[in-house]
N, C-alpha and C. Protein backbone atom coordinates (compact mmCIF):
# COMPACT_ATOMS: atom_id res chain seq x y z
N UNK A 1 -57.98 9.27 -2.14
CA UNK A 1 -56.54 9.17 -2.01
C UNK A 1 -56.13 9.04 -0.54
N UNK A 2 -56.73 9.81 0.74
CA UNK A 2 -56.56 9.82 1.79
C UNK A 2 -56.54 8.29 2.49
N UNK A 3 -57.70 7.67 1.90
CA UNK A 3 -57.64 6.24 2.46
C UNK A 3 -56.86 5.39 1.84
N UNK A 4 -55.95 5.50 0.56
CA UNK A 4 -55.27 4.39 0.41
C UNK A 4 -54.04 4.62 1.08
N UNK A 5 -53.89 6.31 1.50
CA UNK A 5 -52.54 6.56 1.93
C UNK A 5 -52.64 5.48 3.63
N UNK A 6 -53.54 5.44 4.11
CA UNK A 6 -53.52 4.68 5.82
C UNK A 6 -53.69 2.89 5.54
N UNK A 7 -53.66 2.59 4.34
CA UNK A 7 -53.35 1.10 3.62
C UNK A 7 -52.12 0.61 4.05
N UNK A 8 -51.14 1.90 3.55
CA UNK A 8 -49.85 1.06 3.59
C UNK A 8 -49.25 0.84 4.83
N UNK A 9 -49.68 1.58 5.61
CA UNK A 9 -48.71 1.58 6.99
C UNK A 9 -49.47 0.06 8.02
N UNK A 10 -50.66 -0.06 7.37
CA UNK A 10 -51.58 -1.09 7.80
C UNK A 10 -51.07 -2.07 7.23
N UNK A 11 -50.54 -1.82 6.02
CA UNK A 11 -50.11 -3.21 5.59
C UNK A 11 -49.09 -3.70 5.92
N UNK A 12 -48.18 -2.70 6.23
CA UNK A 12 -46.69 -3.23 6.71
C UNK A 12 -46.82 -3.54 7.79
N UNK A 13 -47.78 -3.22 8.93
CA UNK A 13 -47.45 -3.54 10.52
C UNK A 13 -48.49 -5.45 9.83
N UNK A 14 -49.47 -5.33 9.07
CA UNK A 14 -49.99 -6.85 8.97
C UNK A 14 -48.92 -7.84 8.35
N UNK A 15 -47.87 -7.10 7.27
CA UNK A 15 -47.33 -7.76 6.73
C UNK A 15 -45.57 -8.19 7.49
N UNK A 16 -45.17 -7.41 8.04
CA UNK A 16 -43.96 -7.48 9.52
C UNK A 16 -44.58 -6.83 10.74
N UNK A 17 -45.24 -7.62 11.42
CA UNK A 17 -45.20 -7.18 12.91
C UNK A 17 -44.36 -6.29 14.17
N UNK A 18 -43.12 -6.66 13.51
CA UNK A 18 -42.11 -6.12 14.13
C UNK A 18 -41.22 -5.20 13.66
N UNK A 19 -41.88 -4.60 12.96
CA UNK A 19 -41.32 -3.64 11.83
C UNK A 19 -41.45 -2.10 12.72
N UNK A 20 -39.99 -1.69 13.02
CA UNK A 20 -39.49 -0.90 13.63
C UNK A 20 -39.82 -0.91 15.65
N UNK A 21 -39.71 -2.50 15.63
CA UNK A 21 -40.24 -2.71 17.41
C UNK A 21 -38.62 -3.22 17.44
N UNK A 22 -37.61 -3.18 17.23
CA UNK A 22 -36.68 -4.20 17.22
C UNK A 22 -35.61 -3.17 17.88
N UNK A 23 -35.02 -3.59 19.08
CA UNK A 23 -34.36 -2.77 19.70
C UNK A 23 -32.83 -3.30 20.02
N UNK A 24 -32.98 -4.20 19.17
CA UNK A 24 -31.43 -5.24 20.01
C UNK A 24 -30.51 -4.21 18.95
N UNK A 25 -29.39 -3.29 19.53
CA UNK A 25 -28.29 -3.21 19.42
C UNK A 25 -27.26 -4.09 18.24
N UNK A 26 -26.23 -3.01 17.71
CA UNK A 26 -25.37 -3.80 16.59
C UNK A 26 -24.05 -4.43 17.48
N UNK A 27 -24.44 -5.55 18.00
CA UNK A 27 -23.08 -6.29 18.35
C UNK A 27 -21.93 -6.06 17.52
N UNK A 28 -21.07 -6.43 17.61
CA UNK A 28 -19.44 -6.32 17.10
C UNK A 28 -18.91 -7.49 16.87
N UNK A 29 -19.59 -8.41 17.61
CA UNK A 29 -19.15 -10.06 17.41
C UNK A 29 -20.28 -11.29 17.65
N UNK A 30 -19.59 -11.84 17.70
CA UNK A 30 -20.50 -13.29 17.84
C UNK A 30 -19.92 -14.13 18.54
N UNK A 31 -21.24 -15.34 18.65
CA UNK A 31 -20.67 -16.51 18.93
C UNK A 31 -19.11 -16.77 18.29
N UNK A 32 -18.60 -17.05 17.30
CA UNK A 32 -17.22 -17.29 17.17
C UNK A 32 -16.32 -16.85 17.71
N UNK A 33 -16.50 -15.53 17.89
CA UNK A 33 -15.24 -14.38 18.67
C UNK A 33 -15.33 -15.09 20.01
N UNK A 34 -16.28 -15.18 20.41
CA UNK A 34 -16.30 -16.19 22.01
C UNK A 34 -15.54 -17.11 22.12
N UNK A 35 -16.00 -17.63 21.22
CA UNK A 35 -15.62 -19.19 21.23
C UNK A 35 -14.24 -19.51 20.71
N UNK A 36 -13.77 -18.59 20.00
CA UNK A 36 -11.98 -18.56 19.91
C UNK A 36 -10.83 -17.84 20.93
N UNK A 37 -11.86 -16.77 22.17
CA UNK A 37 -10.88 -16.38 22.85
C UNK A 37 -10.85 -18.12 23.91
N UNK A 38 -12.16 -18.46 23.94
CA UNK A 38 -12.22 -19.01 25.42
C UNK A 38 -11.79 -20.73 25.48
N UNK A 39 -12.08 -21.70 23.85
CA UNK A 39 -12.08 -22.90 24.05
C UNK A 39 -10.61 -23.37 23.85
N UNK A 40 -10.76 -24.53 24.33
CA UNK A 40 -9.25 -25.03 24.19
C UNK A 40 -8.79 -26.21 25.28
N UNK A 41 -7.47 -26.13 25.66
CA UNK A 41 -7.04 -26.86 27.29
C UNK A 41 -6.65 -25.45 28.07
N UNK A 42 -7.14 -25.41 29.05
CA UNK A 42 -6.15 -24.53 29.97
C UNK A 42 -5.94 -25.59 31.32
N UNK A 43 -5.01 -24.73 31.49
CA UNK A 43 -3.98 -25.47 32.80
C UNK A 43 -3.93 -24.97 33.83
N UNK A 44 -4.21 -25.76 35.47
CA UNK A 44 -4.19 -24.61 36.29
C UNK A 44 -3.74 -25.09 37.53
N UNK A 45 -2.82 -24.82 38.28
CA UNK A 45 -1.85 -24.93 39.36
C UNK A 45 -2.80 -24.13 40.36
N UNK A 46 -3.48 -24.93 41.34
CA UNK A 46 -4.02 -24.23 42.62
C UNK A 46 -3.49 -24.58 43.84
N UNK A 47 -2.79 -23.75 44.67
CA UNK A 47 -2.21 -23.86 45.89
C UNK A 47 -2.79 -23.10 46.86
N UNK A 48 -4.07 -24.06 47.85
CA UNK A 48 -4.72 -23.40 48.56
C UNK A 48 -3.71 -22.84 49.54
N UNK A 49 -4.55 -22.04 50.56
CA UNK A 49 -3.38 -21.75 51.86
C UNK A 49 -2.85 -22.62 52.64
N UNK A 50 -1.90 -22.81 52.90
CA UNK A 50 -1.48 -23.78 53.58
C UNK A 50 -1.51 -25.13 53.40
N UNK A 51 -1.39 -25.30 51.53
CA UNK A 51 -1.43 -26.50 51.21
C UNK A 51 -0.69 -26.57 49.95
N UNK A 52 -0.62 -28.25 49.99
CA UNK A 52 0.63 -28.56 48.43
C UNK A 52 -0.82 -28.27 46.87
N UNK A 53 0.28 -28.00 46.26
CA UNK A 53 -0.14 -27.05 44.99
C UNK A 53 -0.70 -28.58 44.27
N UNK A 54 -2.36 -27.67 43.59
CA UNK A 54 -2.83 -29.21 42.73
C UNK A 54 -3.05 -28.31 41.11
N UNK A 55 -2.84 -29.53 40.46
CA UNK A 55 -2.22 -29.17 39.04
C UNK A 55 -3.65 -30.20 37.78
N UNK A 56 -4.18 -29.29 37.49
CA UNK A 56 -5.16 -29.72 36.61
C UNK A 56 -5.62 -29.40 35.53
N UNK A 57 -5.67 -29.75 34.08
CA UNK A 57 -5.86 -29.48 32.86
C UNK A 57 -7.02 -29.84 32.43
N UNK A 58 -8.03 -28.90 31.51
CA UNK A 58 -9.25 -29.09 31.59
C UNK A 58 -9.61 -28.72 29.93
N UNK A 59 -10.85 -28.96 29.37
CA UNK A 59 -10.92 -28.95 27.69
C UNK A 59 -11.96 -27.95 28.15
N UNK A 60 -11.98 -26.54 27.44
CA UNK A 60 -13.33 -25.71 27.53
C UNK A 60 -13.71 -25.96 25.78
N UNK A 61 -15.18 -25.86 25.95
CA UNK A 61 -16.21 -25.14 24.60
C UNK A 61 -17.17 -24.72 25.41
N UNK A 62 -18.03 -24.49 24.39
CA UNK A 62 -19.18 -23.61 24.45
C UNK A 62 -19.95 -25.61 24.65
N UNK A 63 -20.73 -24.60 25.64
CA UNK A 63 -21.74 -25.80 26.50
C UNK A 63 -23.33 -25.34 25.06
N UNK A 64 -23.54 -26.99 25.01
CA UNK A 64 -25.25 -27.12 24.12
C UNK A 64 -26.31 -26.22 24.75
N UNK A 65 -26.17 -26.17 25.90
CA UNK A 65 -27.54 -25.79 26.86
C UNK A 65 -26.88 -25.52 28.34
N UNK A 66 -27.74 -24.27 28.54
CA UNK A 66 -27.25 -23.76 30.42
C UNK A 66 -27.82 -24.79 31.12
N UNK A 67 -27.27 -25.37 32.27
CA UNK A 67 -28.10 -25.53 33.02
C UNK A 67 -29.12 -25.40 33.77
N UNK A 68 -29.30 -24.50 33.92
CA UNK A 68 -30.64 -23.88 33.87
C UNK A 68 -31.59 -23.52 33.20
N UNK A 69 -31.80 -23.85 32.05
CA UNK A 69 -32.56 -24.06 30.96
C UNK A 69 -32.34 -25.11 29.96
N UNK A 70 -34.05 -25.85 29.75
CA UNK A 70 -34.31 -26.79 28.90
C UNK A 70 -34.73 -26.14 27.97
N UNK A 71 -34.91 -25.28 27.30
CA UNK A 71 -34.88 -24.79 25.92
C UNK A 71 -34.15 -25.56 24.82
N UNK A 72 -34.03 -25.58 23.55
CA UNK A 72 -33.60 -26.18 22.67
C UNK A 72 -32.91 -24.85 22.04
N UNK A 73 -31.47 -24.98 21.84
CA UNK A 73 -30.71 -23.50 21.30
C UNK A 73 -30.52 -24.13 19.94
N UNK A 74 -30.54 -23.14 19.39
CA UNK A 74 -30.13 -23.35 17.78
C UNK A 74 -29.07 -23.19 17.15
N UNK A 75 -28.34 -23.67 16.11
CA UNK A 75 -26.66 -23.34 16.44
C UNK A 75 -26.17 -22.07 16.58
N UNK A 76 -26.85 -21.53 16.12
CA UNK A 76 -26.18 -19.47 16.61
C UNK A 76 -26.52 -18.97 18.06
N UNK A 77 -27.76 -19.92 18.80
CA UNK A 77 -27.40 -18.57 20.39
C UNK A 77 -25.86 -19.66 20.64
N UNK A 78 -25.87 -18.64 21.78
CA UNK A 78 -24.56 -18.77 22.59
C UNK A 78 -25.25 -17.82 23.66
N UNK A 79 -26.25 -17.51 24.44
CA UNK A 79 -26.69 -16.38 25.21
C UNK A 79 -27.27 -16.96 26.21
N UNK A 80 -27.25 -16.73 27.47
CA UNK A 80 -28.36 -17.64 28.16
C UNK A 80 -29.67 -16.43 28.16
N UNK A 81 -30.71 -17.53 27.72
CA UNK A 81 -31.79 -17.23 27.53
C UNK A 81 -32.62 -18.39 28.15
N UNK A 82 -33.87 -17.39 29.18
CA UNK A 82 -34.72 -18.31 29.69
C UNK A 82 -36.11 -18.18 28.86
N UNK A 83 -36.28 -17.75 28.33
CA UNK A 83 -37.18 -18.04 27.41
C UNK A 83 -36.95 -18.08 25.82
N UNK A 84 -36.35 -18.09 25.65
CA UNK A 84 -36.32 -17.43 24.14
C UNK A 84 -34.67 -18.01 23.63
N UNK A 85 -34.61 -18.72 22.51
CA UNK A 85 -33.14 -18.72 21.80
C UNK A 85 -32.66 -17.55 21.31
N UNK A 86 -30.95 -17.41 21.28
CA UNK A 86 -30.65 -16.36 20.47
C UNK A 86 -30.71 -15.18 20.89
N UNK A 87 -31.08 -15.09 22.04
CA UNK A 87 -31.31 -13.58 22.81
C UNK A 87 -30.61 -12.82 23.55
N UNK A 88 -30.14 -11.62 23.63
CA UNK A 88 -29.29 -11.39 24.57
C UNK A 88 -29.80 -11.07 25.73
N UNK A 89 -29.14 -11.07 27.06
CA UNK A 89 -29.39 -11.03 28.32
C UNK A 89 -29.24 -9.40 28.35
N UNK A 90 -30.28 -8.35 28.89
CA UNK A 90 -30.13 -7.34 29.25
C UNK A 90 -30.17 -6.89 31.10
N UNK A 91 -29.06 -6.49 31.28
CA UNK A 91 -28.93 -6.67 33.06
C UNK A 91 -29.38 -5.24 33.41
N UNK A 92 -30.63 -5.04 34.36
CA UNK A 92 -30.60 -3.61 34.63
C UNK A 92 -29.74 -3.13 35.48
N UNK A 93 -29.42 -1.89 35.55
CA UNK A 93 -28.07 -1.43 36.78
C UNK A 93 -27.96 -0.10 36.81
N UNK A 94 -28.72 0.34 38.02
CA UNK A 94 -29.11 2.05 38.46
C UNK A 94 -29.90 2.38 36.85
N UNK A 95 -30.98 1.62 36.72
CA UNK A 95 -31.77 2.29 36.01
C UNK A 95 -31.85 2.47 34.45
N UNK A 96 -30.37 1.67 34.56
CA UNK A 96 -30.01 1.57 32.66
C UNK A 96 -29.74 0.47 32.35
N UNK A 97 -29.74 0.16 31.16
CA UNK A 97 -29.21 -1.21 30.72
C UNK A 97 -28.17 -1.76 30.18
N UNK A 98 -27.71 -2.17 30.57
CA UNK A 98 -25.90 -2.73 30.18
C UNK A 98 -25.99 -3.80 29.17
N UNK A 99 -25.33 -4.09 27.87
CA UNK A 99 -25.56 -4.76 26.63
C UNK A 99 -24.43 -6.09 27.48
N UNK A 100 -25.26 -7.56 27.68
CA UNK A 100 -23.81 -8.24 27.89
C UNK A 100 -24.33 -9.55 27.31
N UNK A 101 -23.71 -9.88 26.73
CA UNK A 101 -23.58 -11.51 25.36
C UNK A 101 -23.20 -12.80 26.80
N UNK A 102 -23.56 -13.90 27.43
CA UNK A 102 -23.02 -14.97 28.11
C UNK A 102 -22.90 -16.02 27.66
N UNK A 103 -21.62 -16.87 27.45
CA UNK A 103 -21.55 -17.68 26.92
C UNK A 103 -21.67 -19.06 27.73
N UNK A 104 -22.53 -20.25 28.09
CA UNK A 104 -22.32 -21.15 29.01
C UNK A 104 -21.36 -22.09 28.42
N UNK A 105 -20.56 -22.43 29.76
CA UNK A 105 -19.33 -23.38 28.86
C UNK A 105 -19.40 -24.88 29.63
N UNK A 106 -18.86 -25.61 28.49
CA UNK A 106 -18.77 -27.35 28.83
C UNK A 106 -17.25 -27.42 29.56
N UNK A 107 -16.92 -28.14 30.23
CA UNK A 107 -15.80 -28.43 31.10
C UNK A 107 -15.47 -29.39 30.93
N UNK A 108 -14.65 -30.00 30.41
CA UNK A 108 -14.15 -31.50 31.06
C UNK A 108 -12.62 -31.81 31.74
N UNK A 109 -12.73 -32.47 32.64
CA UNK A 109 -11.27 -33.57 32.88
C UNK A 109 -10.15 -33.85 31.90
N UNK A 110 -9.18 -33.43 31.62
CA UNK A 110 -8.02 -34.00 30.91
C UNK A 110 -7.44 -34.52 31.55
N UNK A 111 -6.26 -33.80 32.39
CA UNK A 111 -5.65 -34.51 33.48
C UNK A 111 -4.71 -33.72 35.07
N UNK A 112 -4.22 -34.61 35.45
CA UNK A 112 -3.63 -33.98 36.56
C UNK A 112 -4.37 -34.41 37.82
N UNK A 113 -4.22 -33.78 38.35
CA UNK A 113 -4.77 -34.21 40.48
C UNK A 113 -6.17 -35.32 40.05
N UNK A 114 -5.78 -36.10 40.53
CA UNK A 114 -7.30 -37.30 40.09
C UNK A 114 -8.51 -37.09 40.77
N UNK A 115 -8.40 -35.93 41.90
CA UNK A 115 -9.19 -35.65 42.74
C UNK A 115 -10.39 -34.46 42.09
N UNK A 116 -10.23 -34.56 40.74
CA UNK A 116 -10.50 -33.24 39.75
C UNK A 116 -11.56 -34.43 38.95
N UNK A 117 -10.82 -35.30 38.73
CA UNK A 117 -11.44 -36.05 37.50
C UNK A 117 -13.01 -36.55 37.58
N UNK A 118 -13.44 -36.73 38.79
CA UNK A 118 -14.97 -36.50 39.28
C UNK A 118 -15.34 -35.20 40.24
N UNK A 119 -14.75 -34.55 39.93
CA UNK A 119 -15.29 -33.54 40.08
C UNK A 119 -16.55 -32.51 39.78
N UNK A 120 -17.41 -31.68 40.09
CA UNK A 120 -18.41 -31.05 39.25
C UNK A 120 -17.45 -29.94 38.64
N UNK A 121 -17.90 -29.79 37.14
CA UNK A 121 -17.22 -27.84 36.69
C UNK A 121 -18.33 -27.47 35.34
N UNK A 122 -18.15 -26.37 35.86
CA UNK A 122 -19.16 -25.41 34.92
C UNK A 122 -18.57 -24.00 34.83
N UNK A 123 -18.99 -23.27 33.83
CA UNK A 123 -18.66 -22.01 33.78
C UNK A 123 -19.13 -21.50 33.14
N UNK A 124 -19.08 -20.08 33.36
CA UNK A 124 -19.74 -19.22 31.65
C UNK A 124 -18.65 -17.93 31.50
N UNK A 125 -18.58 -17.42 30.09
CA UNK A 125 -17.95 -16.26 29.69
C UNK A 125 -18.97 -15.48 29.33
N UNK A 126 -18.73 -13.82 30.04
CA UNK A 126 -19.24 -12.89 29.76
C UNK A 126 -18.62 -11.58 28.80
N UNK A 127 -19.31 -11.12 27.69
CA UNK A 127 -18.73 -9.68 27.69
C UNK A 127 -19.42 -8.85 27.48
N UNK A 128 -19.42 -8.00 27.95
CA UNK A 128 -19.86 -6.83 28.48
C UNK A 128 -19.64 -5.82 27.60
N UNK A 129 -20.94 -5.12 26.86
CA UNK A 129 -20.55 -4.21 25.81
C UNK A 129 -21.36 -4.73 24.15
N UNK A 130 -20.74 -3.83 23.49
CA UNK A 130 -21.14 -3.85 22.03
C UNK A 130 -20.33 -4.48 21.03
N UNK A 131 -18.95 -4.17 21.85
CA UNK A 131 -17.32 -4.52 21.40
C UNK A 131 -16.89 -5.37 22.09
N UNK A 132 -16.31 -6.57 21.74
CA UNK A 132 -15.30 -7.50 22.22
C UNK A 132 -13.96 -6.65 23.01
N UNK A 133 -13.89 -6.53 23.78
CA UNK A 133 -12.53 -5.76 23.78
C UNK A 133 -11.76 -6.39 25.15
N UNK A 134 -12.87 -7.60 25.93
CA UNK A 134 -12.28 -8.06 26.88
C UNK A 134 -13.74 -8.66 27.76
N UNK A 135 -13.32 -10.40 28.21
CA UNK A 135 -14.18 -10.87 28.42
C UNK A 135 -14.09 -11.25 30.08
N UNK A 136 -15.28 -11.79 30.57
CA UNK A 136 -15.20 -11.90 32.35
C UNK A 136 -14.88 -14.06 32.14
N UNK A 137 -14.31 -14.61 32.38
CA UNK A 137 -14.71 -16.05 32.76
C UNK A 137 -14.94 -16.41 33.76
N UNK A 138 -15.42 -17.33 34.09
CA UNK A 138 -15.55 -17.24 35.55
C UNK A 138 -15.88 -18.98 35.74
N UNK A 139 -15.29 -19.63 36.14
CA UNK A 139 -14.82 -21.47 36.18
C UNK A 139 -15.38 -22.23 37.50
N UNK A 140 -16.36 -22.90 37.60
CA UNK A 140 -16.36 -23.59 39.03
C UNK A 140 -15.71 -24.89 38.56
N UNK A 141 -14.49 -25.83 39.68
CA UNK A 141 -13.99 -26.74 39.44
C UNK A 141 -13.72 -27.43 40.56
N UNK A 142 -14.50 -27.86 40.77
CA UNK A 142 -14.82 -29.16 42.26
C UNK A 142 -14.75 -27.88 42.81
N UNK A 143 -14.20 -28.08 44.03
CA UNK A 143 -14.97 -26.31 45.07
C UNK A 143 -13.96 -25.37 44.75
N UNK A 144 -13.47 -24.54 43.70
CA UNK A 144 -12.94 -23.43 43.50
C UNK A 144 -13.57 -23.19 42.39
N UNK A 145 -13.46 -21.81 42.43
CA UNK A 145 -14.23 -20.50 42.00
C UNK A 145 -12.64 -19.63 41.24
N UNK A 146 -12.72 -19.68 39.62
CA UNK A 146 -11.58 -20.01 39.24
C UNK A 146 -12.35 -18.22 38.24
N UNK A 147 -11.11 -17.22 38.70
CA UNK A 147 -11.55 -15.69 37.71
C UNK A 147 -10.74 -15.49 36.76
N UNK A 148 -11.38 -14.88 35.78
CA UNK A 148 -10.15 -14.27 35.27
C UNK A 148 -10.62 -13.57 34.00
N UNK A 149 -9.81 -12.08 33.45
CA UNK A 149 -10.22 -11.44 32.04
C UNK A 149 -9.24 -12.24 31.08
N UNK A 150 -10.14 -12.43 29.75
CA UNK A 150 -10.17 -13.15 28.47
C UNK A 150 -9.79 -11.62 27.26
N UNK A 151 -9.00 -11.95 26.56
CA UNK A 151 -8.68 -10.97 25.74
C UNK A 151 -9.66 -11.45 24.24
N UNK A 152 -9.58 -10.94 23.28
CA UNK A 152 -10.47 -11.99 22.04
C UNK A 152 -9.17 -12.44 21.47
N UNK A 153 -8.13 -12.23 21.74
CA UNK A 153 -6.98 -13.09 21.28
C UNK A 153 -6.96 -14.58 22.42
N UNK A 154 -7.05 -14.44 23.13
CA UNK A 154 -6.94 -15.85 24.27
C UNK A 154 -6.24 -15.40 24.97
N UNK A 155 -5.76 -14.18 25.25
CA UNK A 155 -4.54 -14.45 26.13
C UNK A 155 -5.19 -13.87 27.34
N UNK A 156 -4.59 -13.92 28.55
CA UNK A 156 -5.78 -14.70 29.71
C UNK A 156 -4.73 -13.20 30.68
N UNK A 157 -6.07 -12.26 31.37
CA UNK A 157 -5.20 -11.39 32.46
C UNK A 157 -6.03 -11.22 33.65
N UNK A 158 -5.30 -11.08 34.91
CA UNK A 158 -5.40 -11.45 36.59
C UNK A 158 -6.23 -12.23 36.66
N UNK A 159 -5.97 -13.81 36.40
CA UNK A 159 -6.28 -14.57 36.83
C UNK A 159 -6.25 -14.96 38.56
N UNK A 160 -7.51 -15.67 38.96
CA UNK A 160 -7.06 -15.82 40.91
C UNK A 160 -8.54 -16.34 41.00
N UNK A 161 -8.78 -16.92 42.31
CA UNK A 161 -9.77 -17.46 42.68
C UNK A 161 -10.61 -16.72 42.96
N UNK A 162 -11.88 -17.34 43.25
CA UNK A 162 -12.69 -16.52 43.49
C UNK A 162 -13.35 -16.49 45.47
N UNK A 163 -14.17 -15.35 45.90
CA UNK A 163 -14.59 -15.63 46.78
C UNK A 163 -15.55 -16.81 47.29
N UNK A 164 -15.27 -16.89 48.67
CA UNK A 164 -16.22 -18.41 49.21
C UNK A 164 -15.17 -19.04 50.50
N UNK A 165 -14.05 -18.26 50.52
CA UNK A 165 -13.62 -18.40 51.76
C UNK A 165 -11.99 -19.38 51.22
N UNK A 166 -12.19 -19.54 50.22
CA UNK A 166 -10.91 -20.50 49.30
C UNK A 166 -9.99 -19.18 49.09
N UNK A 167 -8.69 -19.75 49.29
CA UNK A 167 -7.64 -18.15 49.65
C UNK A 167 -6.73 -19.21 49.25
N UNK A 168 -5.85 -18.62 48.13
CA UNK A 168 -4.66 -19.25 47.76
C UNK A 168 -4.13 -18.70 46.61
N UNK A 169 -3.27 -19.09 45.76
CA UNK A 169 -2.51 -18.69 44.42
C UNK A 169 -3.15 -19.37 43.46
N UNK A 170 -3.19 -18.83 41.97
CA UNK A 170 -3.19 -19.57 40.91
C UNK A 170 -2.74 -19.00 40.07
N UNK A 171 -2.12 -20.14 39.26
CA UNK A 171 -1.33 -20.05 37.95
C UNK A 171 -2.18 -20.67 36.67
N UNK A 172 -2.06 -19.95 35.36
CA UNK A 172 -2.94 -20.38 34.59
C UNK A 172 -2.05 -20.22 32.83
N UNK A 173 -2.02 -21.58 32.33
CA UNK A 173 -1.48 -21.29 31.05
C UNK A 173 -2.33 -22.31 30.04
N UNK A 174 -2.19 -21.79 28.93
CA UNK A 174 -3.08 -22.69 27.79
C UNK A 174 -2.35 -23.14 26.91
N UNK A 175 -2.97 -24.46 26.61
CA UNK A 175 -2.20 -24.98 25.38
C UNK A 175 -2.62 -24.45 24.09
């Protein structure tokens, strides 16, 4: 009897490998919750210092692939992952680990300042946590560094540029 009892536990680690190795955390959301606070047009009035205000409207989604990785994602990640689809990014910080989901986003040109329309832009949305309860974006758009918190409703709070020596106002509304 003793030896069939050390069968089963043999059989389950031969038969799931990963049977009780699995450490990923119960998210609260997903890809969708992302992808409904963040895609859309937003609009954005930048008035560097000491200069006339430029006015540019832009289409966000969720980008196929980071740039920084040739991986092939499958339609559910939304995470940047350098090895692996579908994975979440774990950031260490004083020794612990902080749960944070990144979403890489596609950018394009709609309209406004033409000086935009070849422009480079990229971005990604972060949130931070288990719970949706408020997201980081963070926008490069020809040389500004574009911040701001994402609610999971869309509605968008302290928006402003980012550091790099670019000092000015911004205004930000979505269609």
């Amino acid at each position: 009897m003793r030896n069939i009892l050390w069968i089963v536990p043999i059989a389950v680690v031969f038969l799931n490998p990963t049977f009780a190795c699995s450490d990923e955390p119960p998210f609260q959301y997903g890809a969708s919750e992302m992808r409904a606070a963040v895609e859309g047009d937003w609009s954005f009035a930048i008035t560097p210092a000491g200069a006339a205000t430029m006015q540019v409207t832009v289409h966000i989604g969720q980008a196929a692939t980071t740039p920084a990785t040739t991986a092939h994602a499958s339609g559910r990640a939304f995470v940047r992952a350098a090895h692996a689809c579908g994975t979440r990014t774990l950031v260490k910080s004083a020794g612990a680990c902080i749960d944070i989901s990144q979403m890489p986003l596609a950018i394009s040109y709609v309209s406004g300042d033409a000086t935009f329309s070849t422009a480079m832009m990229s971005g990604t949305f972060s949130v931070i946590g288990l719970a949706f309860s408020s997201g980081d974006l963070e926008l490069r758009i020809g040389p500004y560094q574009i911040l701001s918190q994402v609610n999971p409703d869309g509605s968008v709070g302290d928006p402003h540029l980012g550091p790099g020596g670019r000092v000015g106002t911004l205004t930000v509304t979505r269609s």
